[in-house]
Protein backbone atom coordinates (compact mmCIF):
# COMPACT_ATOMS: atom_id res chain seq x y z
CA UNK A 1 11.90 22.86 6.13
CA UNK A 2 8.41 22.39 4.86
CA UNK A 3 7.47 19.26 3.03
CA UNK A 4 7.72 20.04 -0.87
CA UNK A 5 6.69 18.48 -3.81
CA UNK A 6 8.48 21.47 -6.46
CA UNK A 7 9.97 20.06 -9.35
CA UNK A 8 8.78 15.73 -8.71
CA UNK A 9 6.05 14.13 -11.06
CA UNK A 10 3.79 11.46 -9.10
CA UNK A 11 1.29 8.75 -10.71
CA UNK A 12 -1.44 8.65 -8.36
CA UNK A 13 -3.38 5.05 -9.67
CA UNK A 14 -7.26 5.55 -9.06
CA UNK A 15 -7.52 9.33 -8.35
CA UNK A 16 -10.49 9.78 -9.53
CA UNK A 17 -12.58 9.98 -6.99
CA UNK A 18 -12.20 9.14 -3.30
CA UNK A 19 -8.63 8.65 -1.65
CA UNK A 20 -6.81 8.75 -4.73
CA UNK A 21 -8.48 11.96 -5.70
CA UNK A 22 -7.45 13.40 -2.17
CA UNK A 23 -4.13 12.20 -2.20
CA UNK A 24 -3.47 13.80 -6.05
CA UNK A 25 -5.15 16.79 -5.02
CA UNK A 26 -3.05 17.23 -2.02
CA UNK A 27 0.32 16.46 -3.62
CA UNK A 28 -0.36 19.22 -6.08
CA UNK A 29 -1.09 21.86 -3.48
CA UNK A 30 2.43 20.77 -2.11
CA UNK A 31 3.59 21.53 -6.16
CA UNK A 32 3.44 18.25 -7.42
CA UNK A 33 2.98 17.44 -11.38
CA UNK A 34 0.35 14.48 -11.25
CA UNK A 35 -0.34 12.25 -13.69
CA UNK A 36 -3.97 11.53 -12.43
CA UNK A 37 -4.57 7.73 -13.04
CA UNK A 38 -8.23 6.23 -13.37
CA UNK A 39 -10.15 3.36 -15.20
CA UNK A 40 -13.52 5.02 -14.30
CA UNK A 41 -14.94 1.72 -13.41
CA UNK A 42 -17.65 1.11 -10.84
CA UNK A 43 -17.09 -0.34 -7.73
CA UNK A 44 -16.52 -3.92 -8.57
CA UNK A 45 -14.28 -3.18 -11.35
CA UNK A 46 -16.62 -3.33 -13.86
CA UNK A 47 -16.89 -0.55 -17.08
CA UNK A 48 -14.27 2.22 -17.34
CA UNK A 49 -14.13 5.72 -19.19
CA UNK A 50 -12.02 8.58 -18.28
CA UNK A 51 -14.32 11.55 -17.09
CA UNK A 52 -13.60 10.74 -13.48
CA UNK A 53 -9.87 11.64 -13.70
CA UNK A 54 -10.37 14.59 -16.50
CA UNK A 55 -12.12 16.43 -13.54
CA UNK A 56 -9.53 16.20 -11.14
CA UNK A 57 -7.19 16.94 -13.98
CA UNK A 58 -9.00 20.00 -14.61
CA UNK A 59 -9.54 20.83 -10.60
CA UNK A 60 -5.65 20.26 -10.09
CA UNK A 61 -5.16 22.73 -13.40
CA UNK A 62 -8.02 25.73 -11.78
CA UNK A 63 -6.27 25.84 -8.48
CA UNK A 64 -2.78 26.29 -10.35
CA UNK A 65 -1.18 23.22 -10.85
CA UNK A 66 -0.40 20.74 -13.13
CA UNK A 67 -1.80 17.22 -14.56
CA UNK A 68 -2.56 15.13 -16.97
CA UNK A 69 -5.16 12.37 -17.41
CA UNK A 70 -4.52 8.45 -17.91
CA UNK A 71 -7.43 5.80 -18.17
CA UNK A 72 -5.10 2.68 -18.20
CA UNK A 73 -6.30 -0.53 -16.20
CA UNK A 74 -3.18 -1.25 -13.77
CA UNK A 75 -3.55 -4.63 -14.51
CA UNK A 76 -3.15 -4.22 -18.12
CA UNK A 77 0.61 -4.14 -19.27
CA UNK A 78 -0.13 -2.01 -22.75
CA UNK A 79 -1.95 -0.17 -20.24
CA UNK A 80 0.17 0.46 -17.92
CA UNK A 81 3.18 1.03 -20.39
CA UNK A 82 1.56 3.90 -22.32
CA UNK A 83 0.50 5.43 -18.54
CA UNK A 84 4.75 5.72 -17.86
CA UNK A 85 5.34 6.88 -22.12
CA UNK A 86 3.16 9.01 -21.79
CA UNK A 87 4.56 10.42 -18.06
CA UNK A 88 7.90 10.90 -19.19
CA UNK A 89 7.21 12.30 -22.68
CA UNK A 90 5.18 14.94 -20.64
CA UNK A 91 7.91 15.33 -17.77
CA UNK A 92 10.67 13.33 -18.54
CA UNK A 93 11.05 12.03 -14.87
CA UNK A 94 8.71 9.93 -12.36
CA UNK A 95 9.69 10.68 -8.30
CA UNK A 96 6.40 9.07 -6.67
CA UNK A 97 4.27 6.67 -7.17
CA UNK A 98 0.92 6.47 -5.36
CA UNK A 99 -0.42 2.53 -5.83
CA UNK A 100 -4.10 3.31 -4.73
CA UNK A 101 -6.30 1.30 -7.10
CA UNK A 102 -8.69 -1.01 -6.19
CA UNK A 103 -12.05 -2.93 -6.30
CA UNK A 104 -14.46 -4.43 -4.14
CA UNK A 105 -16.08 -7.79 -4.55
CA UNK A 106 -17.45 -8.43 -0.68
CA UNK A 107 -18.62 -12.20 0.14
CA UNK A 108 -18.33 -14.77 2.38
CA UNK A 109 -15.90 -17.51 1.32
CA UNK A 110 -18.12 -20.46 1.09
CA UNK A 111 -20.56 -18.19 -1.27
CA UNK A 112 -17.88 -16.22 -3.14
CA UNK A 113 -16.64 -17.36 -6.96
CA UNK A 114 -12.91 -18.11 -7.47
CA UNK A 115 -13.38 -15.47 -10.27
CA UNK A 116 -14.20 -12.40 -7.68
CA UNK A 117 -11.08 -13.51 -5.56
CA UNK A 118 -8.62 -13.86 -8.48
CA UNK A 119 -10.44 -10.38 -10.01
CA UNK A 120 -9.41 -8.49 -6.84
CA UNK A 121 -5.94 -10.40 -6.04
CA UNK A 122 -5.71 -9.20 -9.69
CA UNK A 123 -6.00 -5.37 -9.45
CA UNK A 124 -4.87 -4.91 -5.95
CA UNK A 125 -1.57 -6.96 -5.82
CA UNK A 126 -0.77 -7.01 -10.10
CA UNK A 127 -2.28 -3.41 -10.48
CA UNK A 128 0.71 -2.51 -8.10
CA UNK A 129 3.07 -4.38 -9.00
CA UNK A 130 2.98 -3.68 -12.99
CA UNK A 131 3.34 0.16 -12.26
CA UNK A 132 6.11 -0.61 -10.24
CA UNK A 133 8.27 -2.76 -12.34
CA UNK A 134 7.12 -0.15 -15.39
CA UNK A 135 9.13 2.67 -12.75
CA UNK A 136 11.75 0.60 -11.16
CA UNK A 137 13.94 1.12 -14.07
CA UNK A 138 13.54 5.38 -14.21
CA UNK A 139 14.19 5.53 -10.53
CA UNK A 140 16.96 3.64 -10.48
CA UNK A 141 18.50 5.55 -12.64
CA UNK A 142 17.44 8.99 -11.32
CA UNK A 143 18.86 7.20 -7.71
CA UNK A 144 15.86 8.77 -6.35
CA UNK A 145 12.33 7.00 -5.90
CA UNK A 146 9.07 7.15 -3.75
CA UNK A 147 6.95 4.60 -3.58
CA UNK A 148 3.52 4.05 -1.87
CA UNK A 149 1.96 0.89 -1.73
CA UNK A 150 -1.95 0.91 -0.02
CA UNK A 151 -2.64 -1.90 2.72
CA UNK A 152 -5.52 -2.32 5.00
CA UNK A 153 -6.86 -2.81 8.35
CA UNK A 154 -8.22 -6.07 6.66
CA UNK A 155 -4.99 -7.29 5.55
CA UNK A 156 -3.17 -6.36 9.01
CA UNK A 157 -6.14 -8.14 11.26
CA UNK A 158 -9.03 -9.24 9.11
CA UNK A 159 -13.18 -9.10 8.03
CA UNK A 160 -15.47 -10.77 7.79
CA UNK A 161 -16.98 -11.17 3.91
CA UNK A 162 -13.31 -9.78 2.70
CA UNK A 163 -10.93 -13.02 1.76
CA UNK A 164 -9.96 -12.10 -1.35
CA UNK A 165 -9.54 -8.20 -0.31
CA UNK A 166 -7.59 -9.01 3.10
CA UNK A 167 -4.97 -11.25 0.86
CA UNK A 168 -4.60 -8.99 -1.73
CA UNK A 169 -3.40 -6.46 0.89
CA UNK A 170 -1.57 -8.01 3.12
CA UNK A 171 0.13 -9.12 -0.16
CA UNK A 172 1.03 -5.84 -0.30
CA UNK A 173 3.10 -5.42 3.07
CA UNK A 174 5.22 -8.66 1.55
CA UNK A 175 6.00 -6.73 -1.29
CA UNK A 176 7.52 -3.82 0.32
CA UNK A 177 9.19 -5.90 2.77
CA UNK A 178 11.70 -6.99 -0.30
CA UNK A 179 11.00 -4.25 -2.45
CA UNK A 180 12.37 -1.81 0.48
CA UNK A 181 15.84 -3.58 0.81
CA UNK A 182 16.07 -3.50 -3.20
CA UNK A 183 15.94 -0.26 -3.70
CA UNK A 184 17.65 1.13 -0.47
CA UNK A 185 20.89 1.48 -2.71
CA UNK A 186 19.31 3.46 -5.07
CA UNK A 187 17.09 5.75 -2.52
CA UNK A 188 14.45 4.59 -4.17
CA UNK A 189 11.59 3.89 -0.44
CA UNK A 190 8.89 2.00 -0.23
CA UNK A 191 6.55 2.46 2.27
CA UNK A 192 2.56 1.34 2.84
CA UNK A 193 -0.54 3.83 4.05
CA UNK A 194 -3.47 2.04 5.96
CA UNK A 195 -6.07 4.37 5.46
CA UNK A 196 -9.58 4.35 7.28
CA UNK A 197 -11.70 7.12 4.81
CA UNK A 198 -15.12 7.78 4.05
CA UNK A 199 -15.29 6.02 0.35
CA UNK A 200 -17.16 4.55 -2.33
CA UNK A 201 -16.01 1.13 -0.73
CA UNK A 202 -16.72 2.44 2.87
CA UNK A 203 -19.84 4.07 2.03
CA UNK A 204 -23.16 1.57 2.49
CA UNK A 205 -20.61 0.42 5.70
CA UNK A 206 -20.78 3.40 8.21
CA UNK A 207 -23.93 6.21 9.72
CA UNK A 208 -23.12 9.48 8.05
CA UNK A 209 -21.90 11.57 11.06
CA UNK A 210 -18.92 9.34 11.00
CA UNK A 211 -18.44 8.94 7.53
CA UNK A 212 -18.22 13.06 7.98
CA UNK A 213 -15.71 12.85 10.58
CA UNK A 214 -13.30 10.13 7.60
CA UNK A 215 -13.12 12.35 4.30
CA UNK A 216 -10.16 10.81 2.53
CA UNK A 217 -8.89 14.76 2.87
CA UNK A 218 -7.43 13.39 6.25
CA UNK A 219 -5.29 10.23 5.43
CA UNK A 220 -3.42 12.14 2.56
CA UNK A 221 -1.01 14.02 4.81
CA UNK A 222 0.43 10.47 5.83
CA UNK A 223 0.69 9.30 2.01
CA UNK A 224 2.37 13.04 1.28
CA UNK A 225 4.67 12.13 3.93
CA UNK A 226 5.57 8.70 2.89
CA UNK A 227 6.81 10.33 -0.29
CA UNK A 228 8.81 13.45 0.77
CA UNK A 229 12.48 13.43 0.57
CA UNK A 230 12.72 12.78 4.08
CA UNK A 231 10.27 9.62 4.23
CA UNK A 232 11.18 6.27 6.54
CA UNK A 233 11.52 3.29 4.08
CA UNK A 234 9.10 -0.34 4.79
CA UNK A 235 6.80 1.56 7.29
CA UNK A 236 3.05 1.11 7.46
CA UNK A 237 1.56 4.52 8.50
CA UNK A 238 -2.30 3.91 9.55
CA UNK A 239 -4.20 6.84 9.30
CA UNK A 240 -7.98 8.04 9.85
CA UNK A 241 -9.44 11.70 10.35
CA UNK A 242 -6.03 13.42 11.20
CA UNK A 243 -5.29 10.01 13.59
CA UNK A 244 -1.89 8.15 12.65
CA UNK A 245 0.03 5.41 14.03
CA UNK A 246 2.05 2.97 12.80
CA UNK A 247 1.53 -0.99 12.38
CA UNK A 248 3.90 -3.92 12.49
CA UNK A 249 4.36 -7.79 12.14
CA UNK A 250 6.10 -8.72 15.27
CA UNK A 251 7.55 -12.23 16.45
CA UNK A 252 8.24 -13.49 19.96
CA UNK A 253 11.49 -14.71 21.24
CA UNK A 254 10.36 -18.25 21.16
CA UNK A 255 11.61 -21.02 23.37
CA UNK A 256 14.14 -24.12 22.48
CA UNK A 257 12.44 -27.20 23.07
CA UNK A 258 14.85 -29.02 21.30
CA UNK A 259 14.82 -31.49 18.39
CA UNK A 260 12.52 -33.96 20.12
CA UNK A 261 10.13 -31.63 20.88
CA UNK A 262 6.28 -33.23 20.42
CA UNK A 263 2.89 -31.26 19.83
CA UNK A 264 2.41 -31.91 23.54
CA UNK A 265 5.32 -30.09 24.77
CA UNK A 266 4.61 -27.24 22.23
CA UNK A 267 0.90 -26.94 23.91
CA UNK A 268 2.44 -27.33 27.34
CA UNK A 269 4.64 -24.51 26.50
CA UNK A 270 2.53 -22.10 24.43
CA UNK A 271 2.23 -19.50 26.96
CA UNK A 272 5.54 -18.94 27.14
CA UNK A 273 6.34 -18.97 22.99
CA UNK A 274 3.46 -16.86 22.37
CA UNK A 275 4.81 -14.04 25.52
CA UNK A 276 3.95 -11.20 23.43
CA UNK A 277 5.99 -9.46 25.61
CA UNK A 278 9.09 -10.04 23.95
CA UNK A 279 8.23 -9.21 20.89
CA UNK A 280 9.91 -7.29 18.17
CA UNK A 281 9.83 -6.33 14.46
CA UNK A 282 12.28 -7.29 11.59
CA UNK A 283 13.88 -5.66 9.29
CA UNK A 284 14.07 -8.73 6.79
CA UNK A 285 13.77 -12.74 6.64
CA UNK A 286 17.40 -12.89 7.72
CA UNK A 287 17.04 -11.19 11.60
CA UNK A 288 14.44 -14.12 11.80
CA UNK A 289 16.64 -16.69 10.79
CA UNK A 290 19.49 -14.95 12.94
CA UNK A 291 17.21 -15.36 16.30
CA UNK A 292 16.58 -19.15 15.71
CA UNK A 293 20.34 -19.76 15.14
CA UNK A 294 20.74 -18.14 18.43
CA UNK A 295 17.66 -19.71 20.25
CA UNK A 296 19.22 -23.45 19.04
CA UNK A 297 22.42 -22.77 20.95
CA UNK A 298 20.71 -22.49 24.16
CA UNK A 299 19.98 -25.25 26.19
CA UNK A 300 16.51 -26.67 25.26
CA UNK A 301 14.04 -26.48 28.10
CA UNK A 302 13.31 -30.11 27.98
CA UNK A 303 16.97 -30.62 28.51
């Protein structure tokens, strides 16, 4: 059965413009009601009003849908209360959320102000967080929940100039890692897209024939999927001009060296504890713990 969207509300956070704009726009095709969530700030975070998401309100509403506009800062809790009043006065329910705001403040570390770190920790991490406590609650109760968090390739693996934005989202991948066990009673998932889209933060960064070839059109089928009924739960689904494939954190095996182990013997070892070979992924903090009880019942290598 098709993928189908009938009868659930989603809160897409920064749709006006760029991926969040794609991502709304596509979940309505699919017959989402979307509340269409934007500051209307520039790029840094900076200024705000609400004509950004009022168009995509009214585009959603032209091609036959259904939406509503909401200028609340995701960082701000009055803010970001009034954006879930005003959701379920309008609807009554909230099935997905799409956590897709965000800001830019690009420097190197030794030139960049604790300020523009803790401003984009701020929005990124808080400014997903805050609209997911203000939903937990309603999901719970409906026992029914979708929940998108968005990481990126600078979290997973890193740039240069992007500190503050490559903590902020790897931040994010620790978050669903809990949140996803939590709310697996109450079918609530929580899942992470790692898109790779021609945006206002991508824009000054790539020649246009490739910018072309990344419209944020072609990541929102993965965020549409992370949301359906049917969706995996603590996945990150990377995704760039209808390319997809998923990303992990993996661990080795490790070797016991046993409890008198030295720095030496962990250098003279290394290849073998960093044999990526037998890595694999884990569910939570617990399988981790589970494989070093096992590992310290073996006999050390050292002997």
């Amino acid at each position: 059965m098709a993928i189908s969207f009938q009868g659930k509300v989603a809160i897409v956070t920064g749709a006006g413009g760029g991926l969040g704009r794609a991502h709304a726009l596509h979940l309505a095709k699919l017959g989402a009601k979307l509340v269409i969530n934007d500051l209307g700030g520039s790029l840094d975070g900076s200024g705000g009003n609400s004509q950004a998401a009022e168009k995509v309100v009214a585009e959603i509403i032209a091609a036959g849908g259904e939406a509503i506009a909401n200028g609340a800062s995701v960082s701000d809790d009055a803010g970001v209360a009034h954006l879930v009043k005003q959701t379920m006065d309008k609807w009554g329910r909230i099935d997905v959320l799409i956590a897709n705001a965000g800001i830019l403040r690009d420097k190197s570390f030794a030139k960049m102000e604790l300020k523009d770190f803790e401003a984009v920790m701020t929005v990124h991490l808080m400014g997903t967080v805050k609209p997911c406590k203000a939903v937990w609650e309603i999901m719970k109760s409906q026992g029914y929940g979708r929940i998108v968090v968005t990481t990126s390739s600078t979290g997973l693996y890193g740039n240069f100039g992007q500190t503050n934005y490559g903590a902020a989202k790897l931040s994010l991948v620790g978050f669903m890692n809990s949140l996803k066990l939590e709310g697996a009673k109450d079918n609530i998932r929580v899942n992470a897209v790692c898109p790779v889209a021609a945006t206002r933060m991508t824009a000054a960064l790539m020649p246009p024939a490739v910018l072309e070839m990344l419209k944020p059109e072609f990541v929102s089928p993965a965020v549409a999927y992370l949301a359906s009924d049917n969706a995996p739960t603590g996945t990150i689904l990377t995704a760039a001009a209808g390319a997809f494939a998923a990303a992990q954190l993996v661990e080795t095996d490790g070797v016991n060296l046993g409890h008198n182990a030295t720095a030496d013997d962990i250098e003279a070892h290394f290849a073998q504890i960093s044999d990526w070979a037998t890595a694999k992924h884990y569910g939570q903090g617990g399988e981790q713990s589970a494989k070093f009880l096992a590992r310290v019942q073996e006999k050390p290598v050292l002997g």
